[in-house]
C-alpha atoms as a PDB file:
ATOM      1  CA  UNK A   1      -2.486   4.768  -7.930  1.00  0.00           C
ATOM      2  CA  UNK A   2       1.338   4.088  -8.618  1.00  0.00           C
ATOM      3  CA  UNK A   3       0.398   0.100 -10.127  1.00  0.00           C
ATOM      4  CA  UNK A   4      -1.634   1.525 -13.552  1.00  0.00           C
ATOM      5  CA  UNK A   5       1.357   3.464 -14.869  1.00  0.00           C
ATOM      6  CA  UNK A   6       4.267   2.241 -13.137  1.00  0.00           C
ATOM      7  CA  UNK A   7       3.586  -1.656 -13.697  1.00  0.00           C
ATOM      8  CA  UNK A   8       2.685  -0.836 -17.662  1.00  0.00           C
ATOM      9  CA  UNK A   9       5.946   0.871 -17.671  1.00  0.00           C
ATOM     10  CA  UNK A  10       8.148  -1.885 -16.342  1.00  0.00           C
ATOM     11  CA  UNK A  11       6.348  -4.746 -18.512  1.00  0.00           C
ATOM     12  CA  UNK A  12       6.657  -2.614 -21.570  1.00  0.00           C
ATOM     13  CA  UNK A  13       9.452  -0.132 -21.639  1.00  0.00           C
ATOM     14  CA  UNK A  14      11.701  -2.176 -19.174  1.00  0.00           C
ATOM     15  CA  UNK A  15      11.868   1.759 -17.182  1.00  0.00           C
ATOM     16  CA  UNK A  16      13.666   0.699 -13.833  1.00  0.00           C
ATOM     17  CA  UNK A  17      12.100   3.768 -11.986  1.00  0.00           C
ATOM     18  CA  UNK A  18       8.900   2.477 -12.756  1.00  0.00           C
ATOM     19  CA  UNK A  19      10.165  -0.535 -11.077  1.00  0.00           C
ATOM     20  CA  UNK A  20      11.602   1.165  -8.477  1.00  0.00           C
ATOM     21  CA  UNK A  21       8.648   3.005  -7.644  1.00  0.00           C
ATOM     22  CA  UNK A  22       6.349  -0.341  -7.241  1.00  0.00           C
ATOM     23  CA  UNK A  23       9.010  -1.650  -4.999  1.00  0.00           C
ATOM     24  CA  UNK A  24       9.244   1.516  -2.700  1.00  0.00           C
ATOM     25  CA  UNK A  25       5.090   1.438  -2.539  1.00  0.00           C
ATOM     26  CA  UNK A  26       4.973  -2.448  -1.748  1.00  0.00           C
ATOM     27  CA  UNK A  27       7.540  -1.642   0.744  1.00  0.00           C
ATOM     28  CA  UNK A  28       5.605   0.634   2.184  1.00  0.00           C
ATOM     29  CA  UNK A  29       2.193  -0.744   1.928  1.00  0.00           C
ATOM     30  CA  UNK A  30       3.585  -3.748   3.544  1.00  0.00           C
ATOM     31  CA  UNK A  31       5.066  -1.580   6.514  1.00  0.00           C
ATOM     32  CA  UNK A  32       1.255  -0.529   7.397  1.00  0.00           C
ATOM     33  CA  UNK A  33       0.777  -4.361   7.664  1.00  0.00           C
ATOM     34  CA  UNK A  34       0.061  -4.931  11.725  1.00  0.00           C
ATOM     35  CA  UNK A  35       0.191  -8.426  12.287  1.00  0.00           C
ATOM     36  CA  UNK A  36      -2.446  -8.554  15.455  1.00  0.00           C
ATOM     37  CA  UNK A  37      -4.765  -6.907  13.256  1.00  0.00           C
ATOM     38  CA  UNK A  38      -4.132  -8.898  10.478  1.00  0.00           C
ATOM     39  CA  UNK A  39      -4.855  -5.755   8.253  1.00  0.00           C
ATOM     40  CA  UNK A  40      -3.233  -3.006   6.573  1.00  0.00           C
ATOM     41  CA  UNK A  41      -3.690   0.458   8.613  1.00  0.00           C
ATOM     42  CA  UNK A  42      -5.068   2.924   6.165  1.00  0.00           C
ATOM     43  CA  UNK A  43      -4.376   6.238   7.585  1.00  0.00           C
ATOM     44  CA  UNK A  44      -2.962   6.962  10.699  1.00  0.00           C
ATOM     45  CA  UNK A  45      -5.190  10.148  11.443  1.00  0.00           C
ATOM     46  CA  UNK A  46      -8.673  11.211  10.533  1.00  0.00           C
ATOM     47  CA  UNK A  47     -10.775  14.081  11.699  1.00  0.00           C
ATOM     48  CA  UNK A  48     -14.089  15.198  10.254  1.00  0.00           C
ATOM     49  CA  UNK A  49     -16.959  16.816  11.527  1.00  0.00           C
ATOM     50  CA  UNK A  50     -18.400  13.800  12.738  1.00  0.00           C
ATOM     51  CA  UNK A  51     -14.782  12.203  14.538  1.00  0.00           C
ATOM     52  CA  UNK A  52     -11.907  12.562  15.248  1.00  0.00           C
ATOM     53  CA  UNK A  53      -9.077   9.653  15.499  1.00  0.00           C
ATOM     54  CA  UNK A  54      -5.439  11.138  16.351  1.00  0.00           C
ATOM     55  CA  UNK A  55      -3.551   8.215  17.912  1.00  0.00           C
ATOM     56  CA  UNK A  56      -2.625   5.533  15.900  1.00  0.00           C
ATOM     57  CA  UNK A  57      -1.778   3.503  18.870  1.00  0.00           C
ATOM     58  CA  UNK A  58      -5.040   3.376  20.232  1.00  0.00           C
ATOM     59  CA  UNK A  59      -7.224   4.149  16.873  1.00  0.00           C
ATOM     60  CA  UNK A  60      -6.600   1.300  13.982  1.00  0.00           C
ATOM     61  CA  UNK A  61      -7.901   2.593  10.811  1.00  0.00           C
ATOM     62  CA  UNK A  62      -8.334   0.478   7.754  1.00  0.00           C
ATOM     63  CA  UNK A  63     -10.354   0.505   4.714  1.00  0.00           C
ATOM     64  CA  UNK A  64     -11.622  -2.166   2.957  1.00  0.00           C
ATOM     65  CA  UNK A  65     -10.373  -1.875  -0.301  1.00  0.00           C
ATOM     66  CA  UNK A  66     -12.011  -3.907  -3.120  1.00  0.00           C
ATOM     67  CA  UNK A  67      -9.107  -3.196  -6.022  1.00  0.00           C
ATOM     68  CA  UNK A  68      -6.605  -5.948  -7.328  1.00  0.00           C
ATOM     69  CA  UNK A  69      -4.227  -2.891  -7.481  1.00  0.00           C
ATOM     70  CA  UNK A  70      -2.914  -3.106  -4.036  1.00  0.00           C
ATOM     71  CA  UNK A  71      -2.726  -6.966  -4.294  1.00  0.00           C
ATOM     72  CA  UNK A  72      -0.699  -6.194  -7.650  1.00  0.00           C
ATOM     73  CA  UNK A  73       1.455  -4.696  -4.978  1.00  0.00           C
ATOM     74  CA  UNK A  74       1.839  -7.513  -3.146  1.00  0.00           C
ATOM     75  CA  UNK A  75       2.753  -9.748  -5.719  1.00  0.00           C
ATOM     76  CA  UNK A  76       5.497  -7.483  -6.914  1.00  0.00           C
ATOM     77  CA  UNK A  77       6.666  -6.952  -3.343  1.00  0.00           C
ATOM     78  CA  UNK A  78       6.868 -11.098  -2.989  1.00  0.00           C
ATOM     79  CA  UNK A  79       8.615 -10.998  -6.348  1.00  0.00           C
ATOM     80  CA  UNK A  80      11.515  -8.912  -5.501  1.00  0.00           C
ATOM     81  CA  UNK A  81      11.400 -10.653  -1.599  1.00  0.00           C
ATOM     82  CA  UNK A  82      12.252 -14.162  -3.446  1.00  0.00           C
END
């Protein structure tokens, strides 16, 4: 959701929030990283009608997500690392 706009924005226009936004959502993204898991949690609550998971230190929730967007992410996040 941030990538599309804010990575077009940064290539094109040179606009440093743009930049500064990808940075603070790699950050982030890479903060849900948990290393035993080897995954990214995806939420850290869920409750519908059919479940209910309300503690993220028993409850690991990830999504698989099939989207170079969040590996755009990464990239960006191992850019500004090195």
């Amino acid at each position: 959701m941030i990538s599309p706009w804010a990575r077009k924005a940064w290539e094109l226009e040179h606009d440093t929030r743009a930049y500064d936004t990808c940075i603070t959502a790699a950050k982030t993204l890479g903060a849900r990283f948990n290393e035993k898991v080897q995954a990214l949690r995806s939420w850290d609550t869920c409750v519908t009608k059919r479940y209910s998971f309300t503690d993220p230190s028993k409850d690991f929730l990830v999504i698989i997500v099939r989207h170079p967007f969040p590996l755009c992410l990464h990239f960006i996040l191992h850019r500004y690392r090195y």
